[in-house]
Protein backbone atom coordinates (compact mmCIF):
# COMPACT_ATOMS: atom_id res chain seq x y z
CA UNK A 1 178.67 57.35 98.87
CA UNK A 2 177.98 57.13 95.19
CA UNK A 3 175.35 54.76 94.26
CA UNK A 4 177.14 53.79 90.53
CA UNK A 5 180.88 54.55 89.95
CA UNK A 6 182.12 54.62 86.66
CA UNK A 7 182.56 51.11 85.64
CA UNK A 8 180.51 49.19 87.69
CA UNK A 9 178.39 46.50 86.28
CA UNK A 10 174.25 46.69 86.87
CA UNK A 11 173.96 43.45 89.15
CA UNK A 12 170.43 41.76 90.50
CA UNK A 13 172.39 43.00 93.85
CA UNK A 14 172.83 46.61 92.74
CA UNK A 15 169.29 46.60 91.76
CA UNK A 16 167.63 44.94 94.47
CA UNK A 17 169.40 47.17 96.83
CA UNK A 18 168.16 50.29 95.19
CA UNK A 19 164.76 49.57 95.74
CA UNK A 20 162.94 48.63 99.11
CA UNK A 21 160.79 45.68 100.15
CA UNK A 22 157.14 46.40 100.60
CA UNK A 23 156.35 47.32 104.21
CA UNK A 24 153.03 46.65 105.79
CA UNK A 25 151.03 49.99 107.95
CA UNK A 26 148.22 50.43 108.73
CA UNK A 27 145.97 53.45 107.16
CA UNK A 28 144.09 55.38 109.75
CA UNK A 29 140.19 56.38 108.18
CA UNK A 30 138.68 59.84 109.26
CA UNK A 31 135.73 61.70 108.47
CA UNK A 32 135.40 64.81 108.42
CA UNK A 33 132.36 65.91 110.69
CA UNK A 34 131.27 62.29 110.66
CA UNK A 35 132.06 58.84 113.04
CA UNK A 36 133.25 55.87 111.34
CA UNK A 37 133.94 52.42 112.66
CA UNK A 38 135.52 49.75 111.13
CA UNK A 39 133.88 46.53 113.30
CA UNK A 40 134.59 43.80 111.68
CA UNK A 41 135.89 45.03 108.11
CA UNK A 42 139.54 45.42 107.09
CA UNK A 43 141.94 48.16 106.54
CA UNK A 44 145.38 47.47 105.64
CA UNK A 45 147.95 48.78 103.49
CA UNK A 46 151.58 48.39 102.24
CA UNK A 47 154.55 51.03 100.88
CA UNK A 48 157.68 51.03 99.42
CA UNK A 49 160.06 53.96 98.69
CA UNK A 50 162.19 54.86 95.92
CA UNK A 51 164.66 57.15 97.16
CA UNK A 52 162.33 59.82 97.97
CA UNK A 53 159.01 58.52 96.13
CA UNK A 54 156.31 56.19 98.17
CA UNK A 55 154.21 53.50 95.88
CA UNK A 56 151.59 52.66 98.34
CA UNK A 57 148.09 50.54 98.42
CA UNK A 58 145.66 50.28 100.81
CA UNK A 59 142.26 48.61 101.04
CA UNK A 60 139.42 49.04 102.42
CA UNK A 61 136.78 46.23 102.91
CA UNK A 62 133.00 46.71 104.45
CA UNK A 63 132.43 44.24 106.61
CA UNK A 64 128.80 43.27 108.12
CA UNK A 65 129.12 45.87 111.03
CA UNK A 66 131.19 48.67 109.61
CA UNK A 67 129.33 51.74 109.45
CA UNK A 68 129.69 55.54 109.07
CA UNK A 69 127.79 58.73 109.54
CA UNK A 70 129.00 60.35 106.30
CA UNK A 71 126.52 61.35 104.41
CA UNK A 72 127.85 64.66 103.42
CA UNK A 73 131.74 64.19 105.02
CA UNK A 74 134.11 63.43 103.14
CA UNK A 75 136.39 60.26 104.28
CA UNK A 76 140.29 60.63 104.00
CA UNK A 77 142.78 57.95 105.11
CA UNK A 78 146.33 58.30 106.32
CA UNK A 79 149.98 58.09 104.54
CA UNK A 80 152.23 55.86 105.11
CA UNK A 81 155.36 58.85 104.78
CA UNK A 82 154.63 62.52 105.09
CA UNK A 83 154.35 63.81 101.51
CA UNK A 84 156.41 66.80 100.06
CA UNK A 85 154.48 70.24 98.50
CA UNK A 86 157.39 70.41 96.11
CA UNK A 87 156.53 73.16 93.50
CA UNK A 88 153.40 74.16 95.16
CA UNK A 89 152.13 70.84 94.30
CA UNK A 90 149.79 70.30 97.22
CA UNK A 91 147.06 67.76 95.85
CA UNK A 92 148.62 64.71 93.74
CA UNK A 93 146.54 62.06 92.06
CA UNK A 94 145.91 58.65 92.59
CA UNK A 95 144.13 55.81 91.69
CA UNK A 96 140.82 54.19 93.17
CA UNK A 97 138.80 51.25 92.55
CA UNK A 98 135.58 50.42 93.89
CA UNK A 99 133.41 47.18 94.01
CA UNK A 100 129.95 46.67 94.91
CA UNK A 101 129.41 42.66 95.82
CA UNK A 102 125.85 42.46 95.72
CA UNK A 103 125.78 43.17 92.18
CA UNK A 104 128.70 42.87 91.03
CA UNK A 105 129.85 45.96 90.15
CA UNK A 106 133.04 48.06 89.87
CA UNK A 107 133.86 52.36 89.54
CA UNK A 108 136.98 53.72 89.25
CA UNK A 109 137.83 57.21 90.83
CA UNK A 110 140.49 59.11 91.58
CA UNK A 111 141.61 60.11 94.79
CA UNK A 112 144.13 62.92 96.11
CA UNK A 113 147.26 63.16 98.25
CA UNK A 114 146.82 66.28 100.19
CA UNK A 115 150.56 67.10 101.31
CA UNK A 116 149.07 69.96 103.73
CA UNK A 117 147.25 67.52 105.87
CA UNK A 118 149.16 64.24 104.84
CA UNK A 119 145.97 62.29 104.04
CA UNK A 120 144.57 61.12 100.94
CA UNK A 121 141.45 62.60 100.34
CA UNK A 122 138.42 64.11 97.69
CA UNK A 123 138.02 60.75 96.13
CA UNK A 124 136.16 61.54 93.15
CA UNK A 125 134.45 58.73 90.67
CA UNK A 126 134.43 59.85 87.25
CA UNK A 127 131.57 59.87 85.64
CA UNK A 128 129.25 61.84 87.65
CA UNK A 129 131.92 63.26 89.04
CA UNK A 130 130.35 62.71 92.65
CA UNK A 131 132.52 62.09 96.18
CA UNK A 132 132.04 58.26 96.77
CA UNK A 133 132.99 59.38 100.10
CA UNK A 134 129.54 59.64 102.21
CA UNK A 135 127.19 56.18 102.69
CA UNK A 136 126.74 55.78 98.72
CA UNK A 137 128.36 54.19 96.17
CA UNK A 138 128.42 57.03 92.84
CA UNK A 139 125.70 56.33 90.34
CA UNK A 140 127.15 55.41 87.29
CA UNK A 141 128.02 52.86 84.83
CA UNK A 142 130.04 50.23 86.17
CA UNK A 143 132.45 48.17 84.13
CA UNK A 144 130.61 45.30 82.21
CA UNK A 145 127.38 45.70 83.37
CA UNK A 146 124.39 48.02 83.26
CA UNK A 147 123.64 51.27 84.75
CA UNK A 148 124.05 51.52 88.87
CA UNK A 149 120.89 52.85 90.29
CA UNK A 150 121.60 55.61 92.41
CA UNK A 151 122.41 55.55 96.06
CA UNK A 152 123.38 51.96 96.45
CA UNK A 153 124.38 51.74 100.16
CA UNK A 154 128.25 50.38 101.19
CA UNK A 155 127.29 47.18 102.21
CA UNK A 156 129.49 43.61 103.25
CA UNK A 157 132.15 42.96 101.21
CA UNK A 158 132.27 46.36 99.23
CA UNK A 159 135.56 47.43 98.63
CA UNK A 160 137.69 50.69 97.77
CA UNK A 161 141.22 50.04 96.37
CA UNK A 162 143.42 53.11 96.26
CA UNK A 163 147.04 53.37 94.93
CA UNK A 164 149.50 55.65 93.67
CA UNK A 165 153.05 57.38 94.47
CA UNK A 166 154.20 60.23 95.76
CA UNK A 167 156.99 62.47 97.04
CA UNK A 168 158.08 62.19 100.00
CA UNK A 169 159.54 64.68 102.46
């Protein structure tokens, strides 16, 4: 069935029905040649789909007994939909966002939907161009403050933000 006809009127109904509700899930977190464990931090995410594209976000917060052994892994986290390699296009951007509560500070990075292993993954911040995946936090200026000395450990409420969309199978 034909989603507009010739001479239909654009209604809030129409509209609304064209796009879905966010939907919770929950992101699984690997590491490559590495353990992590989540203890009492949080990771949760949400989706919605447009037809065939995903909008997603997920978050990631430390929490006083999280750890990981990833000092040279990287960390990649699961997709709510399987994406599509349309075009060749294996590796799509996102966005990231990290915070550091101790001081305060905040990096942004970009991250990558891998549609050959359905992950997100090779989260990159941008000015040293460093994986913040591993047991640091990148060393580099954070937003309104001074520079971050180097190797600042993930620690208690630390967060990484990551959104984006994608095509889905």
């Amino acid at each position: 069935m034909a989603l507009w006809l010739p001479g239909m009127r654009i209604t809030a109904d129409r509209l609304n029905g064209m796009v879905g509700d966010w939907q919770p899930y929950i992101p699984a977190w690997y590491a490559d040649g590495a353990t992590t464990s989540l203890g009492n931090g949080s990771l949760d995410g949400r989706y919605k789909l447009y037809g065939k594209t995903c909008e997603f976000a997920l978050r990631l917060e430390w929490g006083t007994d999280t750890t990981t052994t990833v000092e040279a892994a990287y960390w990649e986290f699961s997709l709510p939909m399987a994406p599509s390699a349309v075009q060749g296009n294996t590796w799509q951007p996102v966005s990231c966002w990290l915070y550091d509560a101790s001081a305060p500070a905040r990096w942004n990075a970009t991250g990558y939907v891998n549609a050959t292993t359905g992950r997100i993954t090779a989260i990159v911040a941008h000015a040293d161009g460093g994986y913040i995946d591993r047991g640091e936090m990148p060393s580099q200026t954070p937003v309104g403050s001074t520079l971050q000395p180097a190797g600042v450990a993930w620690a208690a409420g630390d967060r990484l933000n990551i959104w984006g969309n994608y095509e889905t199978v």
